[in-house]
C-alpha atoms as a PDB file:
ATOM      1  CA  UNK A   1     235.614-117.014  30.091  1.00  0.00           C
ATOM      2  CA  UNK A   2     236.772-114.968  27.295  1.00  0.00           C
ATOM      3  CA  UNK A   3     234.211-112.271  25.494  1.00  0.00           C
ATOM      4  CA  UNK A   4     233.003-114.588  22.557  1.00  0.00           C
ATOM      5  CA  UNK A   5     232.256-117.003  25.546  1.00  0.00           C
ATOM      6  CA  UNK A   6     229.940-114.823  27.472  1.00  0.00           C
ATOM      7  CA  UNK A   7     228.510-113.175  24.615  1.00  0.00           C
ATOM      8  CA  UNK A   8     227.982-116.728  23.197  1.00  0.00           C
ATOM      9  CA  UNK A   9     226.328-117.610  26.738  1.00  0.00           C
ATOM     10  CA  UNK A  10     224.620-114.195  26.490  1.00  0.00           C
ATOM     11  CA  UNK A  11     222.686-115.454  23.426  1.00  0.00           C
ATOM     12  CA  UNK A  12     222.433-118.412  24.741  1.00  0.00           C
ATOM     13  CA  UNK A  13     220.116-117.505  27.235  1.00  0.00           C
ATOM     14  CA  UNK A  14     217.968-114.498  24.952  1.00  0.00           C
ATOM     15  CA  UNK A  15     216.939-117.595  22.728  1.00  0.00           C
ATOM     16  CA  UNK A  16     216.136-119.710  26.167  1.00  0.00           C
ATOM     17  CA  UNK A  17     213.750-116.675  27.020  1.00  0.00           C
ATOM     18  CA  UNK A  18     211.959-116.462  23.699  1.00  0.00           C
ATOM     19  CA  UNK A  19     211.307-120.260  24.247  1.00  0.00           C
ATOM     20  CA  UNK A  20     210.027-120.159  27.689  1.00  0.00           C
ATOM     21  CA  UNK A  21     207.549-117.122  26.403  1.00  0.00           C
ATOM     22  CA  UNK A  22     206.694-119.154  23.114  1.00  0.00           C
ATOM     23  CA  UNK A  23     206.367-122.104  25.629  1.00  0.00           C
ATOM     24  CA  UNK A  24     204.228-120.406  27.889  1.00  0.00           C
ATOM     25  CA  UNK A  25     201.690-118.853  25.932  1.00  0.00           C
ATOM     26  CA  UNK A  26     201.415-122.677  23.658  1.00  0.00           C
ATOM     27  CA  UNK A  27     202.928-120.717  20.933  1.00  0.00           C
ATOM     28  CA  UNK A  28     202.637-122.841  17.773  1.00  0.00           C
ATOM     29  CA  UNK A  29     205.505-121.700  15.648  1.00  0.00           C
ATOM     30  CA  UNK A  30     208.835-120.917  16.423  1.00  0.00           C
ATOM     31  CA  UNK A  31     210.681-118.291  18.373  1.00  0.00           C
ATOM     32  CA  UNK A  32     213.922-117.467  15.468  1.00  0.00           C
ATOM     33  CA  UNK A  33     210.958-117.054  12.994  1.00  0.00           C
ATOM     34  CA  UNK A  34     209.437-114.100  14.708  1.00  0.00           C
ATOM     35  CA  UNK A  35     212.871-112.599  15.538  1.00  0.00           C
ATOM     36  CA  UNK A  36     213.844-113.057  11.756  1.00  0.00           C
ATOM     37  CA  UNK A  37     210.365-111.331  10.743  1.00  0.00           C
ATOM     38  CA  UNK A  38     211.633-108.287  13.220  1.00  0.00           C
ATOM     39  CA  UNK A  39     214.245-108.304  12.271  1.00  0.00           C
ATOM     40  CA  UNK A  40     214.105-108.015   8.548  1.00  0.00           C
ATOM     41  CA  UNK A  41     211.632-105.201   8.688  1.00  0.00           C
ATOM     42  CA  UNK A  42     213.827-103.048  10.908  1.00  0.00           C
ATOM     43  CA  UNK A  43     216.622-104.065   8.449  1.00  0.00           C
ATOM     44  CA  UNK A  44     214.626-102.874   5.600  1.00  0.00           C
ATOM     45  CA  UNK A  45     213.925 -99.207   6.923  1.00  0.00           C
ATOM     46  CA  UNK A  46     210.625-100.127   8.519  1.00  0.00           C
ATOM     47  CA  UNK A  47     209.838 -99.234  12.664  1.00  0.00           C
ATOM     48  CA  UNK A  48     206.876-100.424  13.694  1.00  0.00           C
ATOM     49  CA  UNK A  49     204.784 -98.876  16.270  1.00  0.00           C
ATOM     50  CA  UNK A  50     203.935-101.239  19.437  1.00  0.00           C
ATOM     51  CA  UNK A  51     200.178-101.696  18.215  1.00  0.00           C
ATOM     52  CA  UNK A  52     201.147-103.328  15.257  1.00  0.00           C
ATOM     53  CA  UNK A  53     204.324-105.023  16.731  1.00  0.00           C
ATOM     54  CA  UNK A  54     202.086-106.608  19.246  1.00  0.00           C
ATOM     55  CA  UNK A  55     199.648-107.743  16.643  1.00  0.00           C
ATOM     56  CA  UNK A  56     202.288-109.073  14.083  1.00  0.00           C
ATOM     57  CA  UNK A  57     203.691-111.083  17.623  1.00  0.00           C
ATOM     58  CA  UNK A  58     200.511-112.267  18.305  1.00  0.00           C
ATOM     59  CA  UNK A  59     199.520-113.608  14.688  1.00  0.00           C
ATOM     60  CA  UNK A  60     202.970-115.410  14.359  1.00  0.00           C
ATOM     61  CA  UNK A  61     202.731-117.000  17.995  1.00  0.00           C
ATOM     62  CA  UNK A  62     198.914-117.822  16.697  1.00  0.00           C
ATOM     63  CA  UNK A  63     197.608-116.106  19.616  1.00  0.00           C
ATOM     64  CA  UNK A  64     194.366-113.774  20.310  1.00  0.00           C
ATOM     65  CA  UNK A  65     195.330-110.250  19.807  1.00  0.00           C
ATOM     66  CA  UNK A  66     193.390-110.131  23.352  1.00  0.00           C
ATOM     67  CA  UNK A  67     196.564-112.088  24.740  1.00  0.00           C
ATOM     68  CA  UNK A  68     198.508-108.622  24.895  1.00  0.00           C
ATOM     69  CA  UNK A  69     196.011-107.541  27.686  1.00  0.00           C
ATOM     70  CA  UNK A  70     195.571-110.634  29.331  1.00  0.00           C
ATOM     71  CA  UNK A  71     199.516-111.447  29.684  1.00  0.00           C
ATOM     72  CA  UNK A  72     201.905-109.860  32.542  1.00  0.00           C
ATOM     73  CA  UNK A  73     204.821-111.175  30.527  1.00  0.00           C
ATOM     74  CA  UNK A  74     204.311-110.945  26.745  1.00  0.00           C
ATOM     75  CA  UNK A  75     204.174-106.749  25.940  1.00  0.00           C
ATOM     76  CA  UNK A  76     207.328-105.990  28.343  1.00  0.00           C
ATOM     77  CA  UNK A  77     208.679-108.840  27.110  1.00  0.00           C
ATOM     78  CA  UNK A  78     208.223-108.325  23.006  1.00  0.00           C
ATOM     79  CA  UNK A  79     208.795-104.530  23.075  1.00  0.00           C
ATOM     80  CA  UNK A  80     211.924-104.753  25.086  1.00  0.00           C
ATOM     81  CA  UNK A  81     212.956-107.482  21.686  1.00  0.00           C
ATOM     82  CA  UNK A  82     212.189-104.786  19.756  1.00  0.00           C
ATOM     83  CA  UNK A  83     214.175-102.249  21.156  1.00  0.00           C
ATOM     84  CA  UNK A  84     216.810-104.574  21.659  1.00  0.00           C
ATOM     85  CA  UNK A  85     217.331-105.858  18.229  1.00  0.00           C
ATOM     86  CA  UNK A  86     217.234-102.209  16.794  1.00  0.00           C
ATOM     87  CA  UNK A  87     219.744-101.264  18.769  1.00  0.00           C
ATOM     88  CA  UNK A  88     222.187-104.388  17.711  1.00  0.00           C
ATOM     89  CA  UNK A  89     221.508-103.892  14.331  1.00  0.00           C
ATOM     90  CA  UNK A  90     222.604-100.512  14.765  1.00  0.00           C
ATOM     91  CA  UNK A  91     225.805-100.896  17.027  1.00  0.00           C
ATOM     92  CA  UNK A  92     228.924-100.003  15.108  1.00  0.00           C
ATOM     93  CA  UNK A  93     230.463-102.757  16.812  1.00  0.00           C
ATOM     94  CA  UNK A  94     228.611-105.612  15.043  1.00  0.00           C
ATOM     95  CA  UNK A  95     227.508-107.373  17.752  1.00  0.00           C
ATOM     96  CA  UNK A  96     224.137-108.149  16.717  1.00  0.00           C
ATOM     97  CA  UNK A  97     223.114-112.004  16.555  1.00  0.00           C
ATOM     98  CA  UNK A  98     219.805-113.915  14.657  1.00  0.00           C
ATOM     99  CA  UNK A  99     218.156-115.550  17.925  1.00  0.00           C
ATOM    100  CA  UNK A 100     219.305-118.889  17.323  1.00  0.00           C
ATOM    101  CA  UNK A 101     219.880-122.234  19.530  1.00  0.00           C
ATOM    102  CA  UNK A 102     223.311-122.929  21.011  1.00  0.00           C
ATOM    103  CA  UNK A 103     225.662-125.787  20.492  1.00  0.00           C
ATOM    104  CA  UNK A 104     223.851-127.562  23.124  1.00  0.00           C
ATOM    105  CA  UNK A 105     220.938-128.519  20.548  1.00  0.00           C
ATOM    106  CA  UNK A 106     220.984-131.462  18.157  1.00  0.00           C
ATOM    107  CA  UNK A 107     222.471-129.814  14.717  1.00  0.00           C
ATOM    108  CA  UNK A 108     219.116-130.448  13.664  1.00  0.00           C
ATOM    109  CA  UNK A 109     217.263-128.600  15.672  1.00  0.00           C
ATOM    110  CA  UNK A 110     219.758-125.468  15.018  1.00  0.00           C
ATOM    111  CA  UNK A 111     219.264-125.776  11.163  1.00  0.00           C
ATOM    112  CA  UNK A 112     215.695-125.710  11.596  1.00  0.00           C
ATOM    113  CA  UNK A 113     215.894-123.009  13.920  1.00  0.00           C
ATOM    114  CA  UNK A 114     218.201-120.365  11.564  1.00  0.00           C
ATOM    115  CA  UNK A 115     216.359-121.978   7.815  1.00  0.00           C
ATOM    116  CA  UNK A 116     213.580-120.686  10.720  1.00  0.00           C
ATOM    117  CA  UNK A 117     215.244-117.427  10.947  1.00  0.00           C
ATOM    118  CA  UNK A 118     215.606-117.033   7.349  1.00  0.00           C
ATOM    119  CA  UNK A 119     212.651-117.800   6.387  1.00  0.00           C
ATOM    120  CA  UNK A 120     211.348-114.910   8.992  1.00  0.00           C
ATOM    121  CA  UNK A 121     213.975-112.328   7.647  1.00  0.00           C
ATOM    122  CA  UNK A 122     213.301-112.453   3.974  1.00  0.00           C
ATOM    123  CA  UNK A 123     209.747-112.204   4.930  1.00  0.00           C
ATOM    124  CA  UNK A 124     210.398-109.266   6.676  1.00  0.00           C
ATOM    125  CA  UNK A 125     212.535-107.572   4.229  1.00  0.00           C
ATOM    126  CA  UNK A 126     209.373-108.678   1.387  1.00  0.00           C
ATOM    127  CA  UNK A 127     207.059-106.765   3.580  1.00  0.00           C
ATOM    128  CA  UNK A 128     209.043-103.504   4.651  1.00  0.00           C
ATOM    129  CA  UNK A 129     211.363-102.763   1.076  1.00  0.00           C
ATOM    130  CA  UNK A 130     208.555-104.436  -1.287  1.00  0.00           C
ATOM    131  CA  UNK A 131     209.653-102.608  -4.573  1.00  0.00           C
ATOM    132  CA  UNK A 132     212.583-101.583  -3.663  1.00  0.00           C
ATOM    133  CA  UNK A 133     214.407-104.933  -3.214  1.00  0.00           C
ATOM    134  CA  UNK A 134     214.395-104.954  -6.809  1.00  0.00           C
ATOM    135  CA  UNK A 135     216.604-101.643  -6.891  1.00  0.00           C
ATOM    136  CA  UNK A 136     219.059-102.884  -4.599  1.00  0.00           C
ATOM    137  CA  UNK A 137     222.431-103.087  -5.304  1.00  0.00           C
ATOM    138  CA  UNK A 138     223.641-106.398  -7.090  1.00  0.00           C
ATOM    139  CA  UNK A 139     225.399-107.241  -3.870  1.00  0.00           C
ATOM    140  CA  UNK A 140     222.105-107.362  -1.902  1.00  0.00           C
ATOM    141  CA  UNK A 141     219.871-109.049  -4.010  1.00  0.00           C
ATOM    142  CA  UNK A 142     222.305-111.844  -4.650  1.00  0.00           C
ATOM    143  CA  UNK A 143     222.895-112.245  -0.842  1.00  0.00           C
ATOM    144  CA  UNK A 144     218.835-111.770  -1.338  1.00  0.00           C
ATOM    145  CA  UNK A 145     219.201-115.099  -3.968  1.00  0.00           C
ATOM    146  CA  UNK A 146     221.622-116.800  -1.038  1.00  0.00           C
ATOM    147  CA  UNK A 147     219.414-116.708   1.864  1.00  0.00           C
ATOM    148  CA  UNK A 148     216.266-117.882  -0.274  1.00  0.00           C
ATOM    149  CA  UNK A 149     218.177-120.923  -0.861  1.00  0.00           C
ATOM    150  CA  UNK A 150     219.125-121.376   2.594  1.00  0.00           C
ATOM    151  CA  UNK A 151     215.751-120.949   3.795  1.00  0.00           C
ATOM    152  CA  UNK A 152     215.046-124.219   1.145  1.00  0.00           C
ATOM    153  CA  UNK A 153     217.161-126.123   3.078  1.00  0.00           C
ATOM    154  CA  UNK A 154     216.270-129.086   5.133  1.00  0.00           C
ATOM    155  CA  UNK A 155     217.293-130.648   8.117  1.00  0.00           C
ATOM    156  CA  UNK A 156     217.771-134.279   6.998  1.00  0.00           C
ATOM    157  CA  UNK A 157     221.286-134.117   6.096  1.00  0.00           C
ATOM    158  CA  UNK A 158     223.532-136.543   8.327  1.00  0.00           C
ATOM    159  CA  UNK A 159     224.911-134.684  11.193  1.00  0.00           C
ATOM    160  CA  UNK A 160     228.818-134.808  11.051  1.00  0.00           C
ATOM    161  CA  UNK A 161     231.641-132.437  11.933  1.00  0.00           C
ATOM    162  CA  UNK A 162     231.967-130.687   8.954  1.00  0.00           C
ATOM    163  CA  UNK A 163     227.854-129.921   8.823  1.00  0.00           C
ATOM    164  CA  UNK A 164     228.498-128.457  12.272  1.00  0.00           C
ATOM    165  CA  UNK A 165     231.452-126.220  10.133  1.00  0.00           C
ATOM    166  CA  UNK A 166     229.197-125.399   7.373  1.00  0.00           C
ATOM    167  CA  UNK A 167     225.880-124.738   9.868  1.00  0.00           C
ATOM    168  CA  UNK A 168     228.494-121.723  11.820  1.00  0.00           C
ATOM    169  CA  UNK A 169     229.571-120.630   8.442  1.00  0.00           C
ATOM    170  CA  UNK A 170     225.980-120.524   7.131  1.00  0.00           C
ATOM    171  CA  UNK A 171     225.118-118.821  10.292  1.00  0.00           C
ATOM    172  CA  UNK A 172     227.993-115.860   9.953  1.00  0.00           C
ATOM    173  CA  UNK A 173     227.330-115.276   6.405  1.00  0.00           C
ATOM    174  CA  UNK A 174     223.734-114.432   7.315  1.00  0.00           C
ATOM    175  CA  UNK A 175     224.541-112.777  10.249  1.00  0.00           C
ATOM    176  CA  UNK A 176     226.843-110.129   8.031  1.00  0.00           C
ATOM    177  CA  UNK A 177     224.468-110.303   5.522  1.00  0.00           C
ATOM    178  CA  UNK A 178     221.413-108.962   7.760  1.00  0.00           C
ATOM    179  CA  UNK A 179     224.015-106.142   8.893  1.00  0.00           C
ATOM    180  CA  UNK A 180     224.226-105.696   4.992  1.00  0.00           C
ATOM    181  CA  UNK A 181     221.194-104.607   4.283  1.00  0.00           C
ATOM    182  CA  UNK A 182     220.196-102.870   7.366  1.00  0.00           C
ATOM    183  CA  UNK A 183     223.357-100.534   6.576  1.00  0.00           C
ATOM    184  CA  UNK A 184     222.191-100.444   2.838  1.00  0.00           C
ATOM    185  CA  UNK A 185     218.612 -99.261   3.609  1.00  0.00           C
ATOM    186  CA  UNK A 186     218.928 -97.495   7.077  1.00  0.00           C
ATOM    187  CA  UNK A 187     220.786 -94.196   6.837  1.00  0.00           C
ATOM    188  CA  UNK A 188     223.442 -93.955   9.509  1.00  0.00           C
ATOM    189  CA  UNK A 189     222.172 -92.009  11.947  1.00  0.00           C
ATOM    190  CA  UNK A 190     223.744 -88.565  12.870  1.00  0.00           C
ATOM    191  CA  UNK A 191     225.381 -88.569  16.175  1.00  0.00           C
ATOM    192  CA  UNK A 192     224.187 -86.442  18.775  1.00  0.00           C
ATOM    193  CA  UNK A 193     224.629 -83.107  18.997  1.00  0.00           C
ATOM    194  CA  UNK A 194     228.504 -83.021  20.126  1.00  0.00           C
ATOM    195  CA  UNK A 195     229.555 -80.206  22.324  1.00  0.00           C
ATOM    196  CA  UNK A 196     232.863 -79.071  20.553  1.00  0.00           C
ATOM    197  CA  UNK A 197     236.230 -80.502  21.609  1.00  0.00           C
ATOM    198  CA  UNK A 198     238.791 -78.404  22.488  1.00  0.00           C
ATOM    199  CA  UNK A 199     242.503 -79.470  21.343  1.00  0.00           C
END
């Protein structure tokens, strides 16, 4: 299996585990939302404490802010998203991902899932830079324009092979573009205090 394989299968799974918890707890919306929502505030500067994560995970699932205390699952589960997620966004090596379906769901069911994503990320980003959106660089805000349209996009177009093209482009360009503007509004952090090399 070569790297893009497991990391593919690696994903894979992460989105199988939102689902289960969504599934579990009778969740009513839809697991790349949230992730997009998370993701597009942590991209915009924002970190959220785990009160408010928990209560922003528990109004998109539609649940009882009580269902923090009464679950085993859903705290460990959501904070270690978190945690994760910030930490992708901020690896140098670009690995990070939107939670998305894998090629083993319809085409529909993958558009939904990343106009889902979208949808959750600009959302996000509204509620974190506010303002300051307006101030970003040209590059930003029309990547900004690009993923409102996307999210505008439905999932009744006729499944053929070059949708399936245009759905992994579509998914890419987002994918760089959420890097984007976490680099634009996150200031890299410094590295940790270095002991000095000798030569």
């Amino acid at each position: 299996m070569s790297e893009t394989d497991t990391s593919g299968a690696a994903r894979a799974a992460e989105f199988e585990r939102w689902a289960n918890v969504f599934t579990a707890h009778k969740a009513f919306s839809h697991p790349s939302e949230l992730h997009g929502v998370l993701c597009g505030r942590l991209s915009a500067g924002s970190r959220i404490e785990e009160p408010e994560w928990m209560a922003m995970v528990c109004e998109h699932m539609g649940l009882p802010e009580s269902a923090v205390e009464e679950s085993d699952d859903l705290a460990p589960f959501m904070n270690k998203a978190y945690d994760q997620s910030l930490e992708l966004l901020k690896s140098a090596d670009m690995s990070f991902h939107p939670l998305l379906p894998d090629d083993d769901y319809a085409i529909e069911q993958r558009l939904e899932a990343l106009v889902a994503w979208v949808r959750g990320f600009l959302e996000g980003m509204a509620l974190s830079a506010g303002e300051s959106l307006g101030q970003a660089p040209e590059e930003i805000r029309e990547l900004i324009e690009d993923m409102v349209a996307i999210s505008q996009l439905s999932e009744e177009e006729d499944a053929d092979d070059e949708s399936e093209q245009q759905l992994l482009e579509i998914t890419e360009y987002i994918r760089l573009g959420a890097l984007a503007v976490f680099t634009e509004f996150n200031a890299p952090e410094k590295p940790a205090s270095q002991s000095p090399t000798l030569h």
